[in-house]
N, C-alpha and C. Protein backbone atom coordinates (compact mmCIF):
# COMPACT_ATOMS: atom_id res chain seq x y z
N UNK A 1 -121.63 292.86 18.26
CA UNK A 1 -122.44 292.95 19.46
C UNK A 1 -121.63 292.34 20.61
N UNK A 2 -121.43 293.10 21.95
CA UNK A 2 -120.87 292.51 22.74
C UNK A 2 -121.57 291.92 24.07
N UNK A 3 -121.64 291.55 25.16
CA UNK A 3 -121.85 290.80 25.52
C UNK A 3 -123.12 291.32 26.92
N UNK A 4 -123.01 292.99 26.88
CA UNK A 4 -123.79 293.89 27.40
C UNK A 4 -124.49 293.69 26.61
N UNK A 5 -124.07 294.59 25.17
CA UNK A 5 -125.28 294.54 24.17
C UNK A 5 -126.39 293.59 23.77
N UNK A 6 -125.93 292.51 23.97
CA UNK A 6 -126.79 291.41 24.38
C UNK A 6 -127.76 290.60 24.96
N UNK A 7 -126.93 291.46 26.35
CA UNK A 7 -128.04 290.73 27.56
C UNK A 7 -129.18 291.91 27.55
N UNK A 8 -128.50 293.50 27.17
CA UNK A 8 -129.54 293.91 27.12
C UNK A 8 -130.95 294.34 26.23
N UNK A 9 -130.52 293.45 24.92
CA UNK A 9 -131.40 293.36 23.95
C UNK A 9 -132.33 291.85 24.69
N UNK A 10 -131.84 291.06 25.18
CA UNK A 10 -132.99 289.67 25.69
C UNK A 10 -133.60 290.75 26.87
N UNK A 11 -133.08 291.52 27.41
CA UNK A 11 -133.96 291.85 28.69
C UNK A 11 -135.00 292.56 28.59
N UNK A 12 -134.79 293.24 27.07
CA UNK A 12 -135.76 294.06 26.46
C UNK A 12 -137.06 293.06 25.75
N UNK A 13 -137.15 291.74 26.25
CA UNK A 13 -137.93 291.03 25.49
C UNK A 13 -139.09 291.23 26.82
N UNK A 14 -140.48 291.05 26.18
CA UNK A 14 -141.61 291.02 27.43
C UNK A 14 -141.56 290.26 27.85
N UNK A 15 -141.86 290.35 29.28
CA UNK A 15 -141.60 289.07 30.22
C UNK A 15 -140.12 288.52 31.01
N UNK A 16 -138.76 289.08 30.06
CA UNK A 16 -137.55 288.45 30.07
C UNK A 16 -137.07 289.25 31.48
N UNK A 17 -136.15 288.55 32.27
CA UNK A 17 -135.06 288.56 33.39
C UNK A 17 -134.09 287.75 33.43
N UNK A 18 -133.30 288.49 33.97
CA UNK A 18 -132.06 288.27 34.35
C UNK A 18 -131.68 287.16 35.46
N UNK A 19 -131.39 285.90 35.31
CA UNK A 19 -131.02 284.90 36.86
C UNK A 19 -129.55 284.95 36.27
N UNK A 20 -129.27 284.07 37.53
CA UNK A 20 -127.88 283.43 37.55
C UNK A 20 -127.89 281.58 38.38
N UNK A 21 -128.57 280.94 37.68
CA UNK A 21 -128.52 279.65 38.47
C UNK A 21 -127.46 278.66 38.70
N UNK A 22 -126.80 279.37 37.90
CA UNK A 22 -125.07 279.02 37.88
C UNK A 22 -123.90 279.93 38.62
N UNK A 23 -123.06 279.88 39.91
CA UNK A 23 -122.19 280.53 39.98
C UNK A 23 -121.59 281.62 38.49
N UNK A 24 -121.40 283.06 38.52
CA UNK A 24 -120.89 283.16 37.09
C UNK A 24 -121.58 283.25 35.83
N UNK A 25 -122.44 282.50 35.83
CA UNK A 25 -123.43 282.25 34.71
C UNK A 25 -124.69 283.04 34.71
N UNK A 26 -124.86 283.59 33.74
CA UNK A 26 -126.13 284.69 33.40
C UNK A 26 -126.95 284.21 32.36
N UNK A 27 -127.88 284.18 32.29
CA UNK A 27 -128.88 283.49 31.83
C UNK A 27 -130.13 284.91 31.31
N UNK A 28 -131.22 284.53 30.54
CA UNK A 28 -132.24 285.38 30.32
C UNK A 28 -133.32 284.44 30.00
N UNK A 29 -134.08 284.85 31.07
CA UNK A 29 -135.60 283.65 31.05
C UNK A 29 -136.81 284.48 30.85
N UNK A 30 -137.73 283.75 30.43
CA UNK A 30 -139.01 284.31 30.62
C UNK A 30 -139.98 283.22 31.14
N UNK A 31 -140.74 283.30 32.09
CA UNK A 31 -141.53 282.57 32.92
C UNK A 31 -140.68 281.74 33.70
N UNK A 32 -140.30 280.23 33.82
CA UNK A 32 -139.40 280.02 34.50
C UNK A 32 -138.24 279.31 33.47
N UNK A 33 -138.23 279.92 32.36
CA UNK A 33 -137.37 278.65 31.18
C UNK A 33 -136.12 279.92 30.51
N UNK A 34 -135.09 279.33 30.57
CA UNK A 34 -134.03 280.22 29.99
C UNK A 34 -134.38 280.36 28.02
N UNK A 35 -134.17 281.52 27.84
CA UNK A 35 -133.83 281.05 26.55
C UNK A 35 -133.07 281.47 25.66
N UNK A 36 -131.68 282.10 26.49
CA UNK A 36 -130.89 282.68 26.00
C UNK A 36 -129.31 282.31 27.32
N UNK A 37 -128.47 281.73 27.29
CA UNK A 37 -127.28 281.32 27.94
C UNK A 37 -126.21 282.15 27.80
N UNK A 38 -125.80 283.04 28.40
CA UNK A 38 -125.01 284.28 28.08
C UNK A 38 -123.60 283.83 28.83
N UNK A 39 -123.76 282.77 29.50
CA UNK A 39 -122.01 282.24 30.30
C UNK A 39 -121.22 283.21 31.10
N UNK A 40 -120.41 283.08 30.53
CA UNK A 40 -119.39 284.12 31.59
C UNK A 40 -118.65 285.02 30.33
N UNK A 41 -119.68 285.19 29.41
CA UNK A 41 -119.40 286.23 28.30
C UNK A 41 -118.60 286.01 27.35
N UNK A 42 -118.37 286.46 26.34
CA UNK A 42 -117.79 285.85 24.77
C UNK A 42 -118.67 284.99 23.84
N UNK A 43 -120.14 284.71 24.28
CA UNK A 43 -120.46 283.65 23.82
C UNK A 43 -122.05 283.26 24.57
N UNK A 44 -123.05 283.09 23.46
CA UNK A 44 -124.65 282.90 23.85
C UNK A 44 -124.87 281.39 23.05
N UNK A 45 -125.51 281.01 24.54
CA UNK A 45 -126.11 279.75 23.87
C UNK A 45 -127.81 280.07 23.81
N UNK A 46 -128.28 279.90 22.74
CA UNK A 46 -129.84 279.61 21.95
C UNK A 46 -130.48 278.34 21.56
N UNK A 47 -131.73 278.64 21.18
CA UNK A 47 -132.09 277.68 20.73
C UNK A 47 -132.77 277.82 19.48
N UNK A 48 -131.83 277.35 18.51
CA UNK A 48 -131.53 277.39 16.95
C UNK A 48 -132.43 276.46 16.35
N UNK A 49 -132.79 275.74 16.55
CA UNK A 49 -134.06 275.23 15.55
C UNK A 49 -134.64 273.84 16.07
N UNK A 50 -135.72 273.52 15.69
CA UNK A 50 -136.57 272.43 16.62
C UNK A 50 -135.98 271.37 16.87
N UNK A 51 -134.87 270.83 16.33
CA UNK A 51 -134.13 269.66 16.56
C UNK A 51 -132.52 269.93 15.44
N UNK A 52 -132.04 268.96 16.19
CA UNK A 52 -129.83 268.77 16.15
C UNK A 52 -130.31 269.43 14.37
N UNK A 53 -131.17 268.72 13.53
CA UNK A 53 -130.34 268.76 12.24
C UNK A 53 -131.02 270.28 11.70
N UNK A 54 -132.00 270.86 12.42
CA UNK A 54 -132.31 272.21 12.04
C UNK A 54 -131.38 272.88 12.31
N UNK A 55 -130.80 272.93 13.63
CA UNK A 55 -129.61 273.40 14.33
C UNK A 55 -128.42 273.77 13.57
N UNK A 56 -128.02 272.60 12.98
CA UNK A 56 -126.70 272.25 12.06
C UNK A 56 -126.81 273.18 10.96
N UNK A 57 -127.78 273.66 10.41
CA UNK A 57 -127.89 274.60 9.42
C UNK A 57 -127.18 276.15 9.41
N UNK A 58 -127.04 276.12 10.82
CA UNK A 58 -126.53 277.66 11.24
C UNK A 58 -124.97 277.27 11.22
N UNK A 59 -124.66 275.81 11.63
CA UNK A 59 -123.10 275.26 11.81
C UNK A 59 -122.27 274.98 10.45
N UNK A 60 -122.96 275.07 9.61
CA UNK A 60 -122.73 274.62 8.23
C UNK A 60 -122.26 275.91 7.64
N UNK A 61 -122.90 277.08 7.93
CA UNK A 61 -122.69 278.40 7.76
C UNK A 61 -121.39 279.28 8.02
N UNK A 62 -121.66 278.85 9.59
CA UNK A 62 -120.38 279.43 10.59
C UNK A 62 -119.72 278.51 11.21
N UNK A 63 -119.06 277.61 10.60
CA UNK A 63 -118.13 276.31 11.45
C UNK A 63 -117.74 276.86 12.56
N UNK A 64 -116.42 277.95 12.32
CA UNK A 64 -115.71 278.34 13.49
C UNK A 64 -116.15 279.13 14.56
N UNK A 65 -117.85 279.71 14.23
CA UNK A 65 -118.63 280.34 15.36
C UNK A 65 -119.42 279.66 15.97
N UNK A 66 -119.96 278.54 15.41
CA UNK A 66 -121.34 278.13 16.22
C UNK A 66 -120.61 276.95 16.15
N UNK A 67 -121.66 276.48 17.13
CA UNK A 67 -121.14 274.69 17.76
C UNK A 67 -122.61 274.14 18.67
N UNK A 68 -122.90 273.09 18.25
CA UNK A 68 -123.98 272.70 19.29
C UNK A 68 -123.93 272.74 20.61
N UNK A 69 -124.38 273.13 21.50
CA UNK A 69 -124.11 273.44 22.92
C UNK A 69 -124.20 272.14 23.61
N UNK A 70 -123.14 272.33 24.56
CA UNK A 70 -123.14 271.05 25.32
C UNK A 70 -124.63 270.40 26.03
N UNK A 71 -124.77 269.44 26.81
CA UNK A 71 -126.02 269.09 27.13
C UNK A 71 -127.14 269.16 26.40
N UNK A 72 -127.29 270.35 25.65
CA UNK A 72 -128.84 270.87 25.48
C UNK A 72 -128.47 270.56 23.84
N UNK A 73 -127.50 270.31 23.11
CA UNK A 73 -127.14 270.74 21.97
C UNK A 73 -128.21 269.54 21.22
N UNK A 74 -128.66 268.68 21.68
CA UNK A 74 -129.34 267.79 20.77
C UNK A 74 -130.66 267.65 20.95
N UNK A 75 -131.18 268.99 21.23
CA UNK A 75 -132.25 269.21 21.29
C UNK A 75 -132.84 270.55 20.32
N UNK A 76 -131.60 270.79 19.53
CA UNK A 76 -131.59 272.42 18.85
C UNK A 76 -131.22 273.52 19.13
N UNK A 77 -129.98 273.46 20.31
CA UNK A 77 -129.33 274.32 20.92
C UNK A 77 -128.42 274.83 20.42
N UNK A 78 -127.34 275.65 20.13
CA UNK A 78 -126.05 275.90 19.46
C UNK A 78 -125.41 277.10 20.22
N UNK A 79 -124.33 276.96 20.55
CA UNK A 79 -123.33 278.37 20.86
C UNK A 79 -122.66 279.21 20.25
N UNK A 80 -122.94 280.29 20.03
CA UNK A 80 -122.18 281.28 19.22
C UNK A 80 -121.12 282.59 19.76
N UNK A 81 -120.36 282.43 18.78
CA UNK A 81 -119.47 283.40 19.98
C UNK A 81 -119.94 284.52 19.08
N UNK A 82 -119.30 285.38 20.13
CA UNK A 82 -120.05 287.11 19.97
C UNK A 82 -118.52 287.47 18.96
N UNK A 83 -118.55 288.51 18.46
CA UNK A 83 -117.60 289.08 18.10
C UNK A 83 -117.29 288.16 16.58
N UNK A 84 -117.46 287.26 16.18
CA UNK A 84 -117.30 286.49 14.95
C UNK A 84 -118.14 287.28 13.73
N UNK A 85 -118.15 285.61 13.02
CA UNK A 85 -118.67 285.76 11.74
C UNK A 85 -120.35 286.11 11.69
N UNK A 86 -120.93 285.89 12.76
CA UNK A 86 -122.16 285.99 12.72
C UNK A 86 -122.58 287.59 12.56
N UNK A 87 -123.21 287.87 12.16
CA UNK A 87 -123.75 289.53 11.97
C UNK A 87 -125.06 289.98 13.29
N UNK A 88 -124.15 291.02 13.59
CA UNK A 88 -125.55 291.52 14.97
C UNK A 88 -126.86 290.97 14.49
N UNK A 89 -127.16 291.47 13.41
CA UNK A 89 -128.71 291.54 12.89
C UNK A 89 -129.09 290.20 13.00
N UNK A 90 -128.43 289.23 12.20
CA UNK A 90 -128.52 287.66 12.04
C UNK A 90 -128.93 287.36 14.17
N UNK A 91 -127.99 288.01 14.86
CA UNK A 91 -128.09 287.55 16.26
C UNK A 91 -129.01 287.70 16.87
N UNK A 92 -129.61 289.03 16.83
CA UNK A 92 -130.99 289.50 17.14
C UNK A 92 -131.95 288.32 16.71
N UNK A 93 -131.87 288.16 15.47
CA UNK A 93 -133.06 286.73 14.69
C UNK A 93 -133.15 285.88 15.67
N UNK A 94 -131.65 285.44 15.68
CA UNK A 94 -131.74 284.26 16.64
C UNK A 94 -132.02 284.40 18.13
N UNK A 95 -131.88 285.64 18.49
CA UNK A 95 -132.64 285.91 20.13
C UNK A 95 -133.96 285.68 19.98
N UNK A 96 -134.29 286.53 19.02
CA UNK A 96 -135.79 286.34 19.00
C UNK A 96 -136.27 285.35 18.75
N UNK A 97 -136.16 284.25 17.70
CA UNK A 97 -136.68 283.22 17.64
C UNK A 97 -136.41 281.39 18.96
N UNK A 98 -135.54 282.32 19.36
CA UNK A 98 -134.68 281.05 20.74
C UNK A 98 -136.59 281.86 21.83
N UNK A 99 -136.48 282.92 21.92
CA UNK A 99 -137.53 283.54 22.81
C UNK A 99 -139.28 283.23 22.80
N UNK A 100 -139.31 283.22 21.05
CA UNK A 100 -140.50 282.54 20.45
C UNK A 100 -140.87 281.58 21.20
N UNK A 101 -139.65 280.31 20.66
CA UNK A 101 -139.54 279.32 20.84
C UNK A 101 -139.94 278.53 22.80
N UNK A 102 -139.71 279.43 23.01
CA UNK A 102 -139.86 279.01 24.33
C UNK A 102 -140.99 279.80 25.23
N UNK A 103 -141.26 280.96 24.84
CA UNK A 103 -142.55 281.83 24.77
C UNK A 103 -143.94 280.10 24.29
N UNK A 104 -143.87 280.05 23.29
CA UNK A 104 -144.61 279.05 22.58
C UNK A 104 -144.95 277.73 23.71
N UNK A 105 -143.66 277.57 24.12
CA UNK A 105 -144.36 276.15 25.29
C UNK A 105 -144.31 276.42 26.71
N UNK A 106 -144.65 277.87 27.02
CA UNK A 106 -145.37 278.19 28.36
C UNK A 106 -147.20 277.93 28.14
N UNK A 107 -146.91 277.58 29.53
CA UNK A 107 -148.33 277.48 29.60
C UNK A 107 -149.18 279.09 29.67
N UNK A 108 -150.22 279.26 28.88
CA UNK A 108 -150.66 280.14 28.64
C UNK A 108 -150.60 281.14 29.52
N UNK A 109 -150.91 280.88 31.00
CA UNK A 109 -151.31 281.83 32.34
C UNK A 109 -149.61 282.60 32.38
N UNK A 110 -148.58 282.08 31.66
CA UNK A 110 -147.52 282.00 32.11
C UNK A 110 -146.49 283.07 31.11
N UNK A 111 -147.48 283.42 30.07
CA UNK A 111 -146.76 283.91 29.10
C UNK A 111 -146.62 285.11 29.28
N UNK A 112 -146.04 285.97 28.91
CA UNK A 112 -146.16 287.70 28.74
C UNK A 112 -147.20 287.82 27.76
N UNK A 113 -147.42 289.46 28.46
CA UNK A 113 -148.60 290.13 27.40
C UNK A 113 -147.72 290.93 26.60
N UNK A 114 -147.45 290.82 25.50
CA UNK A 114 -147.20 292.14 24.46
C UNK A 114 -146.97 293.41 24.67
């Protein structure tokens, strides 16, 4: 999966758009919360599981692909580069569940409809 293919599978999520709050940096939010970090391409940062040591489970897997993401990484964040060991399908999971995940702590008025 490359790095189109990507942004345009999160954009296909309900609710999801496209910012850039970073010079360079592309992002995919829904309501006002990112939940997908697309950078300056090669590479998506998510949010991999409710906390660092859920996280680590995906790092344990793929040493040389995933890595906890800077800042956010100790909160259940991780970066994966595109083009590796990770499998499209496996990536999709993790879009979707980084999307859940943050779908889940909007405030209700705030969420997408289905």
């Amino acid at each position: 999966m490359d790095d189109a293919q990507l942004l345009e599978y999160c954009l296909a999520k309900p609710g999801a758009r496209q910012d850039e709050p970073w010079e360079g940096d592309i992002v995919a939010k829904v309501g006002d919360k990112v939940f997908a970090f697309l950078g300056n391409g090669g590479s998506v940062g998510l949010k991999c599981g409710r906390d660092r040591d859920e996280a680590d489970e995906l790092i344990r897997v793929y040493p040389d692909d995933v890595s906890a993401s800077p800042y956010i990484g100790r909160y259940g964040s991780n970066t994966i580069r595109l083009g590796g060991a990770v499998p499209a399908d496996e990536l999709r999971e993790l879009v979707d569940q980084s999307y859940a995940a943050v779908v889940a702590k909007l405030p209700r008025a705030k969420r997408p409809s289905s």
